[in-house]
C-alpha atoms as a PDB file:
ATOM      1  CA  UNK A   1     -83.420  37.987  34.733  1.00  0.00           C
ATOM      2  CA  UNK A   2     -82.072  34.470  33.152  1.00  0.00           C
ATOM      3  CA  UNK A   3     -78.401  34.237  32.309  1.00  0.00           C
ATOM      4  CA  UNK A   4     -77.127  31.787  30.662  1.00  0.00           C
ATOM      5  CA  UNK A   5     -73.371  30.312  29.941  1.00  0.00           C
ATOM      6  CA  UNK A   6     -73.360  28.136  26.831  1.00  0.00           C
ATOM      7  CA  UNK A   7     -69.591  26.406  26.632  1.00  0.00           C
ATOM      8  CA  UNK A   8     -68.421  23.129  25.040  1.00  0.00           C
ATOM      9  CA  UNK A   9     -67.732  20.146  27.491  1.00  0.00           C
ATOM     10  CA  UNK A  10     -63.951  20.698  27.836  1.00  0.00           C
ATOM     11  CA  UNK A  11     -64.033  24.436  27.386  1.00  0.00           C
ATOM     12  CA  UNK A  12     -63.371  26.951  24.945  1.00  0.00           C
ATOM     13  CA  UNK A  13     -59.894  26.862  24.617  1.00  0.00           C
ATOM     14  CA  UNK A  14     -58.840  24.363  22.546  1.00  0.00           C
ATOM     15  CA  UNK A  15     -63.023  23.656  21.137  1.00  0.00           C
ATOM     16  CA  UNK A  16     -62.150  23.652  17.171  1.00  0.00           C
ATOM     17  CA  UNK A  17     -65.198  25.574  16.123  1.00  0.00           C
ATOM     18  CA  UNK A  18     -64.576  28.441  18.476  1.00  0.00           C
ATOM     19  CA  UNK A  19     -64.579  30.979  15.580  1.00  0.00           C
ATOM     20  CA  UNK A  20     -67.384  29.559  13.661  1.00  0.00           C
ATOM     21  CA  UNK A  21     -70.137  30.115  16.761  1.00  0.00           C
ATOM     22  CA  UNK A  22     -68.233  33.770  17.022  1.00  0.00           C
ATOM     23  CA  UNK A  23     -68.848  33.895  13.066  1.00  0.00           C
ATOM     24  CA  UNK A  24     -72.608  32.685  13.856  1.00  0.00           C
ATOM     25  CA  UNK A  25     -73.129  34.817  16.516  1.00  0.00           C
ATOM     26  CA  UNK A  26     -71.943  38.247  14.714  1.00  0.00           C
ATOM     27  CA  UNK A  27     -73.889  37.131  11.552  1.00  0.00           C
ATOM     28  CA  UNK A  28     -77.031  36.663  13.176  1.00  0.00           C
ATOM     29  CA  UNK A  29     -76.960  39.847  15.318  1.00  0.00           C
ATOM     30  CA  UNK A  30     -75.269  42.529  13.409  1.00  0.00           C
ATOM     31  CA  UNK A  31     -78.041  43.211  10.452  1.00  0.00           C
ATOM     32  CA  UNK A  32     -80.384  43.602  13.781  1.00  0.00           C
ATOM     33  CA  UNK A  33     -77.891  46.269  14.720  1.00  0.00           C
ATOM     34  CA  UNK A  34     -77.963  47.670  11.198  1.00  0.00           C
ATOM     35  CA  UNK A  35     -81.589  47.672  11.484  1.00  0.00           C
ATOM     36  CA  UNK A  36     -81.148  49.502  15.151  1.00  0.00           C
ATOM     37  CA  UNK A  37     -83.604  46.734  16.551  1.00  0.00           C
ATOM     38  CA  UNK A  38     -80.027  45.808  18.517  1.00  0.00           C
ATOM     39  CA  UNK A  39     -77.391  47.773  20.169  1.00  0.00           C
ATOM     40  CA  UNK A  40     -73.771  46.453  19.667  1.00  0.00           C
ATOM     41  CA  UNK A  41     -70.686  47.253  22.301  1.00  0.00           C
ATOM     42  CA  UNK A  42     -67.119  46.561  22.215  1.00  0.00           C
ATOM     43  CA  UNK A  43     -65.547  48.522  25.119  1.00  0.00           C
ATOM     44  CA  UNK A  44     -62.471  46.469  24.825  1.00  0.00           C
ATOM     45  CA  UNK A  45     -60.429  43.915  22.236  1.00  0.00           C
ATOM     46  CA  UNK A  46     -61.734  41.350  24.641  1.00  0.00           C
ATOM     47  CA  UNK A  47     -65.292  41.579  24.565  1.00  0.00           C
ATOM     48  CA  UNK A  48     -68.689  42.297  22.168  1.00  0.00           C
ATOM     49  CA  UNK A  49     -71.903  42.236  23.893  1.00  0.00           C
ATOM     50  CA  UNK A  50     -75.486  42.514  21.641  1.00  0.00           C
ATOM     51  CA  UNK A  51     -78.278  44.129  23.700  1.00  0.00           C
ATOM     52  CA  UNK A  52     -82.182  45.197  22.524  1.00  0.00           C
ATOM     53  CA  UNK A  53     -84.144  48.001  24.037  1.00  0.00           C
ATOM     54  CA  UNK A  54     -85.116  45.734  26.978  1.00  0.00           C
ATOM     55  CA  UNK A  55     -81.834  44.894  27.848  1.00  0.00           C
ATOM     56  CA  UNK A  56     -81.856  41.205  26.442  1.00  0.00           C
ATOM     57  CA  UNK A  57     -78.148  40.428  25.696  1.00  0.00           C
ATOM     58  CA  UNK A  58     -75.298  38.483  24.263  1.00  0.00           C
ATOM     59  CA  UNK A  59     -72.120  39.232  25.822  1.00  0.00           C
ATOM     60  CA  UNK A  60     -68.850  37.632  24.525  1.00  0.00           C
ATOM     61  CA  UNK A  61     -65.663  37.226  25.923  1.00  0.00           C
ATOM     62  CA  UNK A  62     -62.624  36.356  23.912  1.00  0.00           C
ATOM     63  CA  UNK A  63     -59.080  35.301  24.861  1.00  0.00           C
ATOM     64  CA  UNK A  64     -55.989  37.563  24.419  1.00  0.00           C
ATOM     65  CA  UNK A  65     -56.143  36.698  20.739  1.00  0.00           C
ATOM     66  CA  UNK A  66     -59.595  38.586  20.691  1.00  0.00           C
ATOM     67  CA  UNK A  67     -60.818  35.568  17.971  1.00  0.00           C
ATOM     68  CA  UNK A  68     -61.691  32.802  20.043  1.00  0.00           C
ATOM     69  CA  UNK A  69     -64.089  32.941  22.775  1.00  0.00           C
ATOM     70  CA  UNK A  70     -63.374  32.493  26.566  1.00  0.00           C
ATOM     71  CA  UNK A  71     -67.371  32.926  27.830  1.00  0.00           C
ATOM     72  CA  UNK A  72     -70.343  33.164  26.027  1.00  0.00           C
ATOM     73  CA  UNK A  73     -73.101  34.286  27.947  1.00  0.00           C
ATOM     74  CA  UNK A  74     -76.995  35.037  27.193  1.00  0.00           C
ATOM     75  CA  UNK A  75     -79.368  37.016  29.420  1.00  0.00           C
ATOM     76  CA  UNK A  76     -82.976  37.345  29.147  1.00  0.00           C
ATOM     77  CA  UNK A  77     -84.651  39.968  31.456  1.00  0.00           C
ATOM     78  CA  UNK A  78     -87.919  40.459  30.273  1.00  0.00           C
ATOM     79  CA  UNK A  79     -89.109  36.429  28.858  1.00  0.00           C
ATOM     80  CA  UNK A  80     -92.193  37.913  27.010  1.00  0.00           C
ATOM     81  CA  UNK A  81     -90.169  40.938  25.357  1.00  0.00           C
ATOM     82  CA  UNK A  82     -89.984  39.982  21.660  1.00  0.00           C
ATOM     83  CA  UNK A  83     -86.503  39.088  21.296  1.00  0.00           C
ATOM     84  CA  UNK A  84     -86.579  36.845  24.322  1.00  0.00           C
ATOM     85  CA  UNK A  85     -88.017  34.261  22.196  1.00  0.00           C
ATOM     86  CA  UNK A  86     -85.286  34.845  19.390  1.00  0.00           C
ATOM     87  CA  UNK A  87     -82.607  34.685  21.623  1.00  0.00           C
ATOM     88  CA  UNK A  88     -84.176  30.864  22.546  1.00  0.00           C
ATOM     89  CA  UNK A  89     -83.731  29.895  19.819  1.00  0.00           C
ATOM     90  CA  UNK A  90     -80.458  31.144  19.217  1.00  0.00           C
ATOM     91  CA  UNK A  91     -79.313  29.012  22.121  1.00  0.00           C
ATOM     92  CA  UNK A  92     -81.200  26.226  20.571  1.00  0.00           C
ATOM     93  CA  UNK A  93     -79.459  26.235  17.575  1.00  0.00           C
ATOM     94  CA  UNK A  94     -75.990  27.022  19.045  1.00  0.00           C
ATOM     95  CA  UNK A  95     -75.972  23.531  21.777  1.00  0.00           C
ATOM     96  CA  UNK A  96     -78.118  21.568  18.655  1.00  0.00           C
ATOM     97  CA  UNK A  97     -75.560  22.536  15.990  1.00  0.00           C
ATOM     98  CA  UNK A  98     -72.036  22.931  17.976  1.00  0.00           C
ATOM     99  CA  UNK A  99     -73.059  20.182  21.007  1.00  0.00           C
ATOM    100  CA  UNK A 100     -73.166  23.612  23.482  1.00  0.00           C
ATOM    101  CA  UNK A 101     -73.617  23.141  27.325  1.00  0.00           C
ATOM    102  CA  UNK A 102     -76.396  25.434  28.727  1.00  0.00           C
ATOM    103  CA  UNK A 103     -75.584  26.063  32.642  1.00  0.00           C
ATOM    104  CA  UNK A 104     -78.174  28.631  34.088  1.00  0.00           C
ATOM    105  CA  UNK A 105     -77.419  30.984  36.863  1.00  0.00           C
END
């Protein structure tokens, strides 16, 4: 499995387009979870995670305001499964269009 933190250069705390990537993020995935081609969890006001049937995720976590993100965090366990490529580009998009940090761990 590949996980990987995407996060501005000085953080997400005071980053000015904090909500838009959570905006981005929720727009992209949820019609997948309407379509049940994604699995959406929000065990707490503090945290959203996306997963597909091959346990692929997104997993957000927001500050005590539960708007503006703390950690944003994309895993890829199977790199051939179809959404692995998806969620590439995802990241792609969010460091090309927001000037996102990928660290891998």
């Amino acid at each position: 499995m590949k996980n990987f933190r995407l996060a501005p250069k000085n953080g997400w705390s005071d980053y000015p387009q904090n909500k838009e990537i959570v905006e981005s993020i929720y727009s992209s995935f949820m019609p997948l979870v309407n379509e049940a081609s994604w699995n959406y969890m929000n065990f707490t006001s503090e945290s959203g995670m996306f997963e597909d049937d091959a346990e692929n995720s997104v997993h957000l976590e927001f500050l005590e305001d539960g708007e503006n993100l703390a950690s944003l965090c994309i895993s890829i366990k199977i790199p051939t499964s179809e959404n692995a490529g998806f969620l590439e580009k995802t990241m792609n998009e969010l460091e090309s269009k927001y000037s996102l940090i990928r660290d891998e761990s």
